[in-house]
C-alpha atoms as a PDB file:
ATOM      1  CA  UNK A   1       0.000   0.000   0.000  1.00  0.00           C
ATOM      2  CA  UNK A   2       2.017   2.557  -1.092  1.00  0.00           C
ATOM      3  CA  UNK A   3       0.020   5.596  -0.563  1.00  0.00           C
ATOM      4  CA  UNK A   4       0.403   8.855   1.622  1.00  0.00           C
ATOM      5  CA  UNK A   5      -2.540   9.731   3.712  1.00  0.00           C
ATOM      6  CA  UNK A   6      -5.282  12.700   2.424  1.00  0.00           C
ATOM      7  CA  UNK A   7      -5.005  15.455   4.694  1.00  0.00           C
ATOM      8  CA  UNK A   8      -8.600  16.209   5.261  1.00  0.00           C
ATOM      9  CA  UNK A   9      -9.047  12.272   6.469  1.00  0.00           C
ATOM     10  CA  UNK A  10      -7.890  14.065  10.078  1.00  0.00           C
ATOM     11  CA  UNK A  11      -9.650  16.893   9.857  1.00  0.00           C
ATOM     12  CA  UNK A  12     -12.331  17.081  12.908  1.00  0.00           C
ATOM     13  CA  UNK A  13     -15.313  17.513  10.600  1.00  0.00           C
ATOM     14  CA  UNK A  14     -15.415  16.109   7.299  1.00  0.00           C
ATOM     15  CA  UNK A  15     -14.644  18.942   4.117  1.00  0.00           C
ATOM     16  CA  UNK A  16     -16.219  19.495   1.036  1.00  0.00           C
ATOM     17  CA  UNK A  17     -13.740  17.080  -0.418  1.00  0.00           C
ATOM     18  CA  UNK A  18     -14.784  14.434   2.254  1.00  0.00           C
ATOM     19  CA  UNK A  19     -18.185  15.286   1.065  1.00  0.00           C
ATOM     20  CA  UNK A  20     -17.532  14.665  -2.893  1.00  0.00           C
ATOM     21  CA  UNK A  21     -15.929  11.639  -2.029  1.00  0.00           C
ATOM     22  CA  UNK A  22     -18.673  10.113  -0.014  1.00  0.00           C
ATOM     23  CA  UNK A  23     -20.668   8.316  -3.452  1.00  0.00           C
ATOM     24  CA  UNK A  24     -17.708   6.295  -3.673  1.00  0.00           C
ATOM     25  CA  UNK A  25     -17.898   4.621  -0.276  1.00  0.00           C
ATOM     26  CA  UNK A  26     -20.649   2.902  -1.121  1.00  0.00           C
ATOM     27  CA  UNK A  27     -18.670  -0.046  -1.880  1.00  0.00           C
ATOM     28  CA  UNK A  28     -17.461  -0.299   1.574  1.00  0.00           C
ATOM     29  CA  UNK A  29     -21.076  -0.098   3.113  1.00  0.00           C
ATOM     30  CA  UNK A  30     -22.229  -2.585   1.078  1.00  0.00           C
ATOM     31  CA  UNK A  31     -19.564  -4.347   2.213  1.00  0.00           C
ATOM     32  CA  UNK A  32     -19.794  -3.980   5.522  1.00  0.00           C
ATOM     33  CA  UNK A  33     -23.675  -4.451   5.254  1.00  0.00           C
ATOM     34  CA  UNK A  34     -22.909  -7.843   4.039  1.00  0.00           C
ATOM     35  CA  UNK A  35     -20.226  -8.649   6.563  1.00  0.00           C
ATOM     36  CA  UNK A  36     -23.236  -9.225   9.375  1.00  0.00           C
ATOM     37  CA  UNK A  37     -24.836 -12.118   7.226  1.00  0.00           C
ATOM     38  CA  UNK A  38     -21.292 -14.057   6.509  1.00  0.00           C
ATOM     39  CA  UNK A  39     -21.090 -17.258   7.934  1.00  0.00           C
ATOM     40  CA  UNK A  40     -18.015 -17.557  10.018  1.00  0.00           C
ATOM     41  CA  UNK A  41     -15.757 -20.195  11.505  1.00  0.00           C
ATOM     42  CA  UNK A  42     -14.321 -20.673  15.236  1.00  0.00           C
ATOM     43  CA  UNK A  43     -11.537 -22.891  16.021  1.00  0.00           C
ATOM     44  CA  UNK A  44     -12.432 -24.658  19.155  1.00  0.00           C
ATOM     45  CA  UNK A  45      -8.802 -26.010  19.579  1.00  0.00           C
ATOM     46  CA  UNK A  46      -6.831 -22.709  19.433  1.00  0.00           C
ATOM     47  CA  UNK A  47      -7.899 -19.465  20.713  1.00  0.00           C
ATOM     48  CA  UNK A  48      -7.532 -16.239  18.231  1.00  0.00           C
ATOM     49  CA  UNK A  49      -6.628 -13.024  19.331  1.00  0.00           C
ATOM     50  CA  UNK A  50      -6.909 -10.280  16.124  1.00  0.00           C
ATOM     51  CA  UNK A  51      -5.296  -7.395  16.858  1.00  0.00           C
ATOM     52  CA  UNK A  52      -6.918  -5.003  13.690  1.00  0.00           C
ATOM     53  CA  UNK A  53      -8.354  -1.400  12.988  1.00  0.00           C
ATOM     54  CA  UNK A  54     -11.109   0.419  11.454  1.00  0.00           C
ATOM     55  CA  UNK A  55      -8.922   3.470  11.138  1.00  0.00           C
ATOM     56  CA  UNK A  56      -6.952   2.885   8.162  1.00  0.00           C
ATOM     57  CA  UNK A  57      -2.889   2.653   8.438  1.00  0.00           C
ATOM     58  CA  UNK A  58      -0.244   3.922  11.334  1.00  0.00           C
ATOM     59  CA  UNK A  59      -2.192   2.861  14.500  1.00  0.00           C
ATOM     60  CA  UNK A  60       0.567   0.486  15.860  1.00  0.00           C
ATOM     61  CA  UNK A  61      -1.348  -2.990  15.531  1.00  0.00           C
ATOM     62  CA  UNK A  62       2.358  -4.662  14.962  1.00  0.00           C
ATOM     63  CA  UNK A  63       3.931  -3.705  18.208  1.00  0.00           C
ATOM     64  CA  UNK A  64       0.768  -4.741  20.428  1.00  0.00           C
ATOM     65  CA  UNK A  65       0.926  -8.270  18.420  1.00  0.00           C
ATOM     66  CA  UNK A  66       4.197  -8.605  19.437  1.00  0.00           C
ATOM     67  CA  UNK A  67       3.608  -7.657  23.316  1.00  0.00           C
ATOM     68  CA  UNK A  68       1.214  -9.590  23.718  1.00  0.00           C
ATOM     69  CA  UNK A  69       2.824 -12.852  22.076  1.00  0.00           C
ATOM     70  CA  UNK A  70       5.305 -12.078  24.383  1.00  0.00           C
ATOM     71  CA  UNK A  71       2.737 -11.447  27.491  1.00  0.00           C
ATOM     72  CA  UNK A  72       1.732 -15.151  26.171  1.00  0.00           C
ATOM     73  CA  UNK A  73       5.058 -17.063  25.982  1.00  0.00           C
ATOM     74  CA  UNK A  74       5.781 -15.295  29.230  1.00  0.00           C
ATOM     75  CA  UNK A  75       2.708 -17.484  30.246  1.00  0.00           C
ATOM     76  CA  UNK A  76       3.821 -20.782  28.907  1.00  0.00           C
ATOM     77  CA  UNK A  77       1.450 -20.834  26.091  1.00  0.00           C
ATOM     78  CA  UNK A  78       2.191 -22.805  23.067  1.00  0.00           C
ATOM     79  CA  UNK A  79       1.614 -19.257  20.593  1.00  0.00           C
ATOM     80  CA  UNK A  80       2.495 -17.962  17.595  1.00  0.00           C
ATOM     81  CA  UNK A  81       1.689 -14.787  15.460  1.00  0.00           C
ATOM     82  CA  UNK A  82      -0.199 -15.038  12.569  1.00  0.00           C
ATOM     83  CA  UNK A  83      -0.357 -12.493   9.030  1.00  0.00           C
ATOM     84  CA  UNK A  84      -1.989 -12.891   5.684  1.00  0.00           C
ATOM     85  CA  UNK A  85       0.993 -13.236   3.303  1.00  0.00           C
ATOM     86  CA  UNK A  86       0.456  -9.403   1.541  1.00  0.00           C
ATOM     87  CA  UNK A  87       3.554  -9.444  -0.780  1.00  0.00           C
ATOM     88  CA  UNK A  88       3.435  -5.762  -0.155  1.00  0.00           C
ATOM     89  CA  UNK A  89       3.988  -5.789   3.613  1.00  0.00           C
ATOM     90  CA  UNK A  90       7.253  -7.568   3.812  1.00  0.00           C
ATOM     91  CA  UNK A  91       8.220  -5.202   6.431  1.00  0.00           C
ATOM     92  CA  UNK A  92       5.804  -6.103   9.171  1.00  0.00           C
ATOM     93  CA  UNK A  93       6.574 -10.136   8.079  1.00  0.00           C
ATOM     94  CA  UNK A  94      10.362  -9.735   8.644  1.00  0.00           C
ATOM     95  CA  UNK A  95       9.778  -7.715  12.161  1.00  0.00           C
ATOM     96  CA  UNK A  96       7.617  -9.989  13.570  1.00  0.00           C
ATOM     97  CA  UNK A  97       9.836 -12.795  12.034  1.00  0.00           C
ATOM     98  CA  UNK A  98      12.046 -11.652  13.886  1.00  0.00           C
ATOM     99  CA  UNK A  99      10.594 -11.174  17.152  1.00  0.00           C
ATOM    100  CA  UNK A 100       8.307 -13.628  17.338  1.00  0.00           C
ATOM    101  CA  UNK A 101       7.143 -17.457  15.681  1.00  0.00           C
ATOM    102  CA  UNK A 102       5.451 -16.164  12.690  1.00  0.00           C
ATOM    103  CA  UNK A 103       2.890 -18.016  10.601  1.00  0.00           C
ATOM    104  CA  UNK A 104       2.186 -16.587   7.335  1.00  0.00           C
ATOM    105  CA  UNK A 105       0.032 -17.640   4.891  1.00  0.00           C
ATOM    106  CA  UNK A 106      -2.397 -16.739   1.328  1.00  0.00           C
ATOM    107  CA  UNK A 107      -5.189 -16.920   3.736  1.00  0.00           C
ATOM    108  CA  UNK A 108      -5.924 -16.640   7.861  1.00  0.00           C
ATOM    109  CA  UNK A 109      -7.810 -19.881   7.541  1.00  0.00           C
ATOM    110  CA  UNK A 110      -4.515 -21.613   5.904  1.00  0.00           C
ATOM    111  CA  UNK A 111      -2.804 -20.290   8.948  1.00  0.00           C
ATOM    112  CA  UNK A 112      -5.391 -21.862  11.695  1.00  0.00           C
ATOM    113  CA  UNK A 113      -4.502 -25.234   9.639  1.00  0.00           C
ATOM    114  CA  UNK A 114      -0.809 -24.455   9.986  1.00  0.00           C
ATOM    115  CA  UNK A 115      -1.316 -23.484  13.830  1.00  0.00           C
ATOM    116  CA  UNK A 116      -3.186 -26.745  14.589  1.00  0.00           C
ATOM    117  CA  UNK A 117      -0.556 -28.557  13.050  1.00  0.00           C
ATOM    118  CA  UNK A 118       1.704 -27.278  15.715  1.00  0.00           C
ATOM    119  CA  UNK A 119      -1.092 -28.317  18.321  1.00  0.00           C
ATOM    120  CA  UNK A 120      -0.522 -24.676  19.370  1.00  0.00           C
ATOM    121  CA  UNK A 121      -2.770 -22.601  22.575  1.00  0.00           C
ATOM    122  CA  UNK A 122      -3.097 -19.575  20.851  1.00  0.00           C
ATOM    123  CA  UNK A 123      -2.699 -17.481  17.300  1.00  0.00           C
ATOM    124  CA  UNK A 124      -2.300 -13.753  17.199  1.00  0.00           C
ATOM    125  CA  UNK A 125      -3.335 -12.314  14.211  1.00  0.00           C
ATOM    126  CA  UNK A 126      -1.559  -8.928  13.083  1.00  0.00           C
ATOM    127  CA  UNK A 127      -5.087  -7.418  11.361  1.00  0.00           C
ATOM    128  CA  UNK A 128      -8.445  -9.027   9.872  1.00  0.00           C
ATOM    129  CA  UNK A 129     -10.831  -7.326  12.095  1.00  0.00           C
ATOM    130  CA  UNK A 130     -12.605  -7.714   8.559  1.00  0.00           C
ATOM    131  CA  UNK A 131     -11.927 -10.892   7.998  1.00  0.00           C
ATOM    132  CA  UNK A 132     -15.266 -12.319   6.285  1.00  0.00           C
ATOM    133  CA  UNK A 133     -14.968 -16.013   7.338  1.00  0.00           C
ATOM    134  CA  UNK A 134     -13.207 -16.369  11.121  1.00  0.00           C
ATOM    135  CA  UNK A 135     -14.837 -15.341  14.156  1.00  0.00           C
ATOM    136  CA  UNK A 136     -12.081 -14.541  16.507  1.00  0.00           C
ATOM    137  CA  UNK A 137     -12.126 -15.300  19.846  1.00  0.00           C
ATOM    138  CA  UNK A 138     -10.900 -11.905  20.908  1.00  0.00           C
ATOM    139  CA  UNK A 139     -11.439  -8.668  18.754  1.00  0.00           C
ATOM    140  CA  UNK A 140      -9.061  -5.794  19.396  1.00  0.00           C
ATOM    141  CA  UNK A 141      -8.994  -2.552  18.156  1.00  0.00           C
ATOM    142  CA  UNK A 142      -5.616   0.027  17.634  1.00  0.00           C
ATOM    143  CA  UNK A 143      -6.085   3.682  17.364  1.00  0.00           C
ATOM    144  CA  UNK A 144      -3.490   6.505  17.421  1.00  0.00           C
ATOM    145  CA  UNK A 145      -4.761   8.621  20.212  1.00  0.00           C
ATOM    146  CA  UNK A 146      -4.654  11.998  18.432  1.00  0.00           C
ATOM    147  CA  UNK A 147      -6.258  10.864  14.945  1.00  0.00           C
ATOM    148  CA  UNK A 148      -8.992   9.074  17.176  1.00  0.00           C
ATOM    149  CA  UNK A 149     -11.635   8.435  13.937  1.00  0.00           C
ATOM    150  CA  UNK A 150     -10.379  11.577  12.036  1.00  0.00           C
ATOM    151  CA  UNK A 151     -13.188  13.305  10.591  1.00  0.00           C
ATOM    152  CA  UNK A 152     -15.195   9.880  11.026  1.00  0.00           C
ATOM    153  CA  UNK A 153     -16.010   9.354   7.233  1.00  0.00           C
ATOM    154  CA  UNK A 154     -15.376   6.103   5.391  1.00  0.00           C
ATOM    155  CA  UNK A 155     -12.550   5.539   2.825  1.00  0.00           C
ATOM    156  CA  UNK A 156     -11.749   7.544   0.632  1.00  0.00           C
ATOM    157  CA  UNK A 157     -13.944  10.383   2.494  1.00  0.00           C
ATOM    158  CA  UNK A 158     -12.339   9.526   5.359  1.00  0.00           C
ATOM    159  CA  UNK A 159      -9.827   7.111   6.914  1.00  0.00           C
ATOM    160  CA  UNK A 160     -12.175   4.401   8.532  1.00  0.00           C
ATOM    161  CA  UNK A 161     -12.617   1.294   7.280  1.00  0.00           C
ATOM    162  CA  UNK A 162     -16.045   0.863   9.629  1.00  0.00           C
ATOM    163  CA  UNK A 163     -18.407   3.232  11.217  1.00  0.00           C
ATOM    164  CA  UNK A 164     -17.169   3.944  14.860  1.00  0.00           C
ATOM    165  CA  UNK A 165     -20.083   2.091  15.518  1.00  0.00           C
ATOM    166  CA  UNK A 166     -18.628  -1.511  14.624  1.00  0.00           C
ATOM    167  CA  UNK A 167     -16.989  -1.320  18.402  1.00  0.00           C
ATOM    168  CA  UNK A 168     -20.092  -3.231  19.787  1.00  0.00           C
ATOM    169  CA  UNK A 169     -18.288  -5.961  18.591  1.00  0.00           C
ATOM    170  CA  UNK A 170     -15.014  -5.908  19.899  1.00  0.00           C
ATOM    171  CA  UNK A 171     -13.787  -6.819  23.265  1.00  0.00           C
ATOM    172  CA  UNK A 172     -11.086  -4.015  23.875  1.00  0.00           C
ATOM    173  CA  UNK A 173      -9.537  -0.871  22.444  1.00  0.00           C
ATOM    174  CA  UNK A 174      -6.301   0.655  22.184  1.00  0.00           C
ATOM    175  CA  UNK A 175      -5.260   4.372  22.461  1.00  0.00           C
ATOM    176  CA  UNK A 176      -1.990   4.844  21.906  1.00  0.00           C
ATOM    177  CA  UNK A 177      -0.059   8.268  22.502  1.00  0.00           C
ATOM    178  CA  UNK A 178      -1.058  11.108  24.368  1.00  0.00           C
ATOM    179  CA  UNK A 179      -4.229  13.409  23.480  1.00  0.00           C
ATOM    180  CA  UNK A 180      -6.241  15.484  25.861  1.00  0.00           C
ATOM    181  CA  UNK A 181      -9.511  14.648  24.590  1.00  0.00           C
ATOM    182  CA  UNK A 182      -8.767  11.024  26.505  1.00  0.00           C
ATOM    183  CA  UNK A 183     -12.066  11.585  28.458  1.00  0.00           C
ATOM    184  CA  UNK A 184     -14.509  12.629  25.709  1.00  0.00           C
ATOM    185  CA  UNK A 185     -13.067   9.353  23.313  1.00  0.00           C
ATOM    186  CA  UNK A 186     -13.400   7.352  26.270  1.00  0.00           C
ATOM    187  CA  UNK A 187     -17.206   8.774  27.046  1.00  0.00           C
ATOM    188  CA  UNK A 188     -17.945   7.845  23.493  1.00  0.00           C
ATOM    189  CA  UNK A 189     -16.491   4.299  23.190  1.00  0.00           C
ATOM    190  CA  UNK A 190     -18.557   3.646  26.215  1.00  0.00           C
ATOM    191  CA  UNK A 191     -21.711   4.578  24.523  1.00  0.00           C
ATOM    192  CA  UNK A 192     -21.325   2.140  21.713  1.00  0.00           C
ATOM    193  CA  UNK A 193     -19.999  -0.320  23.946  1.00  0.00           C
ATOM    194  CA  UNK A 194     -20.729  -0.390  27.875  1.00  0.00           C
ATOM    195  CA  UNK A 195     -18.379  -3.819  28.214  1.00  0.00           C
ATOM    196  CA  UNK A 196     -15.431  -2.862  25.828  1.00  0.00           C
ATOM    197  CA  UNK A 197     -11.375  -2.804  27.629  1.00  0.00           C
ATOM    198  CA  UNK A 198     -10.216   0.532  26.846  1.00  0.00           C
ATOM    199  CA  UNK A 199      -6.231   0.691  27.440  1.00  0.00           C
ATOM    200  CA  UNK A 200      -3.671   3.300  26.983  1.00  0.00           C
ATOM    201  CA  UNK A 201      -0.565   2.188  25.204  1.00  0.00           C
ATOM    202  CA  UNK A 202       2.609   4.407  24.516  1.00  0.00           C
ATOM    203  CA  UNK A 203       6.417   4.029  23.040  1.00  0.00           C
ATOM    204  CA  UNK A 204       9.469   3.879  24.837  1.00  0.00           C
ATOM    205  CA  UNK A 205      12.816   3.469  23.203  1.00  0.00           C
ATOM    206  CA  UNK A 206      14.424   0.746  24.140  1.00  0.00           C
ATOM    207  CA  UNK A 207      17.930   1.509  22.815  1.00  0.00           C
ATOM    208  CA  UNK A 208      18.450   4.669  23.586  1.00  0.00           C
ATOM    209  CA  UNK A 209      21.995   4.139  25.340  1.00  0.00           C
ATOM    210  CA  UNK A 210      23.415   3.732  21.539  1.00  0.00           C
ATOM    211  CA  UNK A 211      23.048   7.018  20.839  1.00  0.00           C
ATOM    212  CA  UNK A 212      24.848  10.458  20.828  1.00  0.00           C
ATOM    213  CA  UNK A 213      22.373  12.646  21.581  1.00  0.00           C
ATOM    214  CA  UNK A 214      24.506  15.709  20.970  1.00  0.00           C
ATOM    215  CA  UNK A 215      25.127  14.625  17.433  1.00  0.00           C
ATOM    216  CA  UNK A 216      22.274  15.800  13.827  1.00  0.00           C
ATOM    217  CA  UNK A 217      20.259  13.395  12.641  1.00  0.00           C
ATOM    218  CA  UNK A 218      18.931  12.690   8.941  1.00  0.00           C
ATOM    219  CA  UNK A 219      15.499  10.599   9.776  1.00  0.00           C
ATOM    220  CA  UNK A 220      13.600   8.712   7.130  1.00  0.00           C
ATOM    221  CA  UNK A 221      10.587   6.134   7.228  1.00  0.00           C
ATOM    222  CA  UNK A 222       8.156   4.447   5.429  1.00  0.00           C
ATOM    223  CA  UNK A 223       5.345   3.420   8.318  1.00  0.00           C
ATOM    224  CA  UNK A 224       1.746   4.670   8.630  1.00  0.00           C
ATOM    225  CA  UNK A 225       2.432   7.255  10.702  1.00  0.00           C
ATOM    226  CA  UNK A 226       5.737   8.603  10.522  1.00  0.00           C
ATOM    227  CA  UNK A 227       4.614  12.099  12.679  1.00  0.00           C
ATOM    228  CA  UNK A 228       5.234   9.267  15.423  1.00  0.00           C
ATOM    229  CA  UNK A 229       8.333   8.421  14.522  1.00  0.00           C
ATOM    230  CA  UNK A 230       9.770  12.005  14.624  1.00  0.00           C
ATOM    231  CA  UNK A 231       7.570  12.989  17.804  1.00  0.00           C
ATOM    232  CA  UNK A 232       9.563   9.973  19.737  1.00  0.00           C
ATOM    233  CA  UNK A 233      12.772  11.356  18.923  1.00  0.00           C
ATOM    234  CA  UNK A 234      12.015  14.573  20.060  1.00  0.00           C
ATOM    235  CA  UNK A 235      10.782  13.557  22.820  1.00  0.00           C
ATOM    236  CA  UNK A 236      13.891  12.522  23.847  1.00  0.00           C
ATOM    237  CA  UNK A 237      16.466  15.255  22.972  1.00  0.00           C
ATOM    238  CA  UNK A 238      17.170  13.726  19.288  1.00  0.00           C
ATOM    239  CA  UNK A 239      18.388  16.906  17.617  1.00  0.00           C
ATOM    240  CA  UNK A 240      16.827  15.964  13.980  1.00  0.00           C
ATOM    241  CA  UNK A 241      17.966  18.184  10.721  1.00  0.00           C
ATOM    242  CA  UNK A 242      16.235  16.828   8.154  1.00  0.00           C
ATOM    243  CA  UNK A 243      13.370  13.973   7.831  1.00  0.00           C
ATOM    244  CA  UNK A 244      12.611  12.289   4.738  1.00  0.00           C
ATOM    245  CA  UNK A 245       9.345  10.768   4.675  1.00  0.00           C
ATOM    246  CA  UNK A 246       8.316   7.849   2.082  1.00  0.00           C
ATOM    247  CA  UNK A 247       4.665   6.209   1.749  1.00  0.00           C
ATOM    248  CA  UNK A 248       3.464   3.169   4.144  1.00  0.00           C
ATOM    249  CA  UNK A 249       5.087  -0.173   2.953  1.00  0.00           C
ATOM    250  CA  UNK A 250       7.536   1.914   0.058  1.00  0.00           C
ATOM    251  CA  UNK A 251       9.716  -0.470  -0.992  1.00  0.00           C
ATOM    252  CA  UNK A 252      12.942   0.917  -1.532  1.00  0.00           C
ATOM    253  CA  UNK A 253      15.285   0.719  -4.349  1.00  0.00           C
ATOM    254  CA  UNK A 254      19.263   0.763  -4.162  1.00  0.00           C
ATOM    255  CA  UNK A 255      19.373   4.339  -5.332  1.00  0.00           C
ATOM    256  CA  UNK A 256      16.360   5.419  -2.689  1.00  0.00           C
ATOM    257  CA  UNK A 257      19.539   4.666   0.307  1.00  0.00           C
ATOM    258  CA  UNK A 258      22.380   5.801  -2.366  1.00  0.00           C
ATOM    259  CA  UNK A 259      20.493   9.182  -2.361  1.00  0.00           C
ATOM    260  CA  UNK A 260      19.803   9.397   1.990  1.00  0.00           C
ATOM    261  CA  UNK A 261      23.286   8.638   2.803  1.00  0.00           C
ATOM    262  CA  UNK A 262      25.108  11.163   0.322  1.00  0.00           C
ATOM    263  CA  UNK A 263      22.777  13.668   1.713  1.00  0.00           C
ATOM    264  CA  UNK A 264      23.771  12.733   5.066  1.00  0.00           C
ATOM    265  CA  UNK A 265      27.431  12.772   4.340  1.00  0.00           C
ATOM    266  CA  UNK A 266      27.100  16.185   2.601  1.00  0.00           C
ATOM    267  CA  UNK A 267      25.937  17.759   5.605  1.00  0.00           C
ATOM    268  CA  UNK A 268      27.522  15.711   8.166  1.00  0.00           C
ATOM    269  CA  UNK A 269      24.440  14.233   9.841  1.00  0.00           C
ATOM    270  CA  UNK A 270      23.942  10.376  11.241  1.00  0.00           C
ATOM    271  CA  UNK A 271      21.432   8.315   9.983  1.00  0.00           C
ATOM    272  CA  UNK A 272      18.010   6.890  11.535  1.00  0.00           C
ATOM    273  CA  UNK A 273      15.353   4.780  10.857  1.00  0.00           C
ATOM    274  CA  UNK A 274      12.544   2.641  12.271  1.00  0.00           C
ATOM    275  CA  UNK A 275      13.026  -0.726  13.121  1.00  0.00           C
ATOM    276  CA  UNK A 276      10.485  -1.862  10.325  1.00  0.00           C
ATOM    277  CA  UNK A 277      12.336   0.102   7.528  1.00  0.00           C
ATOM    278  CA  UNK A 278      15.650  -1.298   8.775  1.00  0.00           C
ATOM    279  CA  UNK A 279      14.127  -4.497   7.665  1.00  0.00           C
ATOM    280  CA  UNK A 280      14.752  -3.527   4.420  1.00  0.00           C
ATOM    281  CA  UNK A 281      17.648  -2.366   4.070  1.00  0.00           C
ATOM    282  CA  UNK A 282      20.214  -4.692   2.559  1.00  0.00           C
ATOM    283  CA  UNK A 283      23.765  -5.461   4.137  1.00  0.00           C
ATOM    284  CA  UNK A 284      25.375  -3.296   1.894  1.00  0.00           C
ATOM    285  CA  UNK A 285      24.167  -0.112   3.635  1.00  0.00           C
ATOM    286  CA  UNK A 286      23.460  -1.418   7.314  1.00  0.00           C
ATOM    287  CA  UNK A 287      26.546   0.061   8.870  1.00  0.00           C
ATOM    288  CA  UNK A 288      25.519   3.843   7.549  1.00  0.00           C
ATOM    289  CA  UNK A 289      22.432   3.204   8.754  1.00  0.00           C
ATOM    290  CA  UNK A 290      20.874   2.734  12.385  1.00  0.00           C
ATOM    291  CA  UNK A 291      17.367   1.974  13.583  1.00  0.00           C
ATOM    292  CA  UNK A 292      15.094   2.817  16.713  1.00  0.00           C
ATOM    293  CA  UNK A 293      14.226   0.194  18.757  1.00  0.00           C
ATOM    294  CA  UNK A 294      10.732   0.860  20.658  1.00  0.00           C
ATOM    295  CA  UNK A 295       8.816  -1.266  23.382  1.00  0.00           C
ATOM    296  CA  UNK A 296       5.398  -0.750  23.835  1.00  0.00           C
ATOM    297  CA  UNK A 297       4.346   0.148  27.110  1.00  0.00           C
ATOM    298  CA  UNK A 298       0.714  -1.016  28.077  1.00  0.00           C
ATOM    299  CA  UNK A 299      -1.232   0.744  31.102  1.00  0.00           C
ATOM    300  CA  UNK A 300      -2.834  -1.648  33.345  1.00  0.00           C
ATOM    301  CA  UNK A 301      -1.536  -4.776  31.454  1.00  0.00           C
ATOM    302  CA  UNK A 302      -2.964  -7.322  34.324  1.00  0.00           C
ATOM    303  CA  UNK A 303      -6.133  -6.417  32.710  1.00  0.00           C
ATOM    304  CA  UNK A 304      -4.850  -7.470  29.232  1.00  0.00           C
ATOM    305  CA  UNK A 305      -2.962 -10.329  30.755  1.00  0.00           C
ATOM    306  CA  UNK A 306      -7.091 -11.100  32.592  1.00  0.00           C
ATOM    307  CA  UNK A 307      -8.556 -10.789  29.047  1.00  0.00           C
ATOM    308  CA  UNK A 308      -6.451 -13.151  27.480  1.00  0.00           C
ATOM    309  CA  UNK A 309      -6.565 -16.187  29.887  1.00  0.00           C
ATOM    310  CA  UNK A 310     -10.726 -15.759  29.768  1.00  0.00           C
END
């Protein structure tokens, strides 16, 4: 999905733009409409947890898969994480590759085969919230605290994949970063939903000791949010120059690092990245290059840790 977000997709209130564009959501609707008469399947031998959205792109759904397949090795559960094999996302494969035992397959339903093969406890999907034929045993929703819904419309009048109204169906949500309109997105997640889990996630780096913190920084990233990746950094003292920013998923071509590191060298600034663009970035041009690492820290995780062993 390489694609840069529309602006007006976080305005507050939707524009005249947002208004044209509403005729050609009707596709999603009808989707949508549909999605309540599907017939789905439950695995009664291995317990799903999706971690998804209905807030299209950058609301940190690969992090939280990976904390909370570590939450469940931590409690000597047989688990694994699971992704539909996009050949576009190769980023978010290789991370959680990485840091975790992946499953990835054509379809989610290939990968409950593959987990019960493995006579495994539990699978934890990185998105299909809209998944037509699984019904997961836990539903869990990621949103980036200061988008919230954006200005609420469906794509492409807006950036949400469902009404705000799907959230009567999902067992917990996920606010990640700070905003201080926590109360009034709270108030109105409890009026869809009386029973939802509402948590508050946030970043912290994790490697932070590697770094000169005195020293300029050229920045670059392809991720859903990259206003994240910056805000991080500054955060925490990182005196940043210059930031390139590249669509969600970009895949990058030999010339696309060629280009960051002479620019870097020309004005004498380090290089940094995210820890899902490093991914990409062949040998050749790993030692000019560092990444971030981030852990995810979860507010009243006992709760999560509660949900999960229901």
């Amino acid at each position: 999905m390489n694609f840069k977000k529309p602006y007006f997709w976080d305005l507050p209130k939707p524009n005249i733009i947002s208004y044209l564009l509403i005729p050609f959501s009707i596709p999603i609707v009808l989707r949508n409409f549909l999605f309540k008469f599907f017939k789905k399947e439950k695995s009664t031998r291995i317990k799903t947890v999706c971690v998804g959205n209905i807030y299209l792109g950058g609301t940190g759904k690969t992090p939280l898969t990976i904390r909370i397949y570590e939450i469940l090795k931590t409690l000597n559960y047989k688990v694994a994480t699971a992704k539909k094999n996009y050949s576009n996302q190769n980023d978010e494969q290789l991370l959680l590759s990485q840091k975790t035992s992946l499953i990835a397959e054509k379809s989610r339903k290939n990968v409950i085969t593959q987990g019960l093969k493995q006579n495994l406890d539990f699978l934890v999907f990185d998105d299909g919230l809209q998944e037509l034929g699984i019904e997961f045993d836990i539903k869990l929703a990621c949103f980036k605290s200061k988008n919230w819904i954006g200005n609420g419309q469906l794509i492409p009048a807006g950036p949400m994949r469902e009404k705000i109204s799907s959230l009567k169906r999902f067992d917990a949500v996920f606010l990640n970063g700070h905003t201080d309109n926590f109360e009034k997105i709270e108030n109105q997640i409890q009026s869809i939903n009386s029973k939802i889990k509402i948590f508050k996630t946030f970043y912290k780096i994790s490697n932070i000791e590697k770094y000169n913190l005195n020293l300029r920084y050229l920045i670059f990233s392809g991720i859903g949010s990259p206003s994240d990746f910056k805000e991080i950094l500054l955060e925490n003292k990182f005196n940043i120059a210059k930031e390139i920013i590249f669509a969600d998923h970009y895949e990058y071509s030999q010339n696309d690092f060629e280009n960051i590191i002479s620019s870097a060298k020309n004005e004498n600034l380090n290089i940094l990245t995210t820890e899902k663009d490093y991914m990409k970035i062949p040998k050749k041009f790993r030692e000019e290059i560092k990444f971030l690492s981030i852990d995810l820290i979860i507010h009243n995780e006992i709760e999560l840790i509660n949900l999960l062993k229901i």
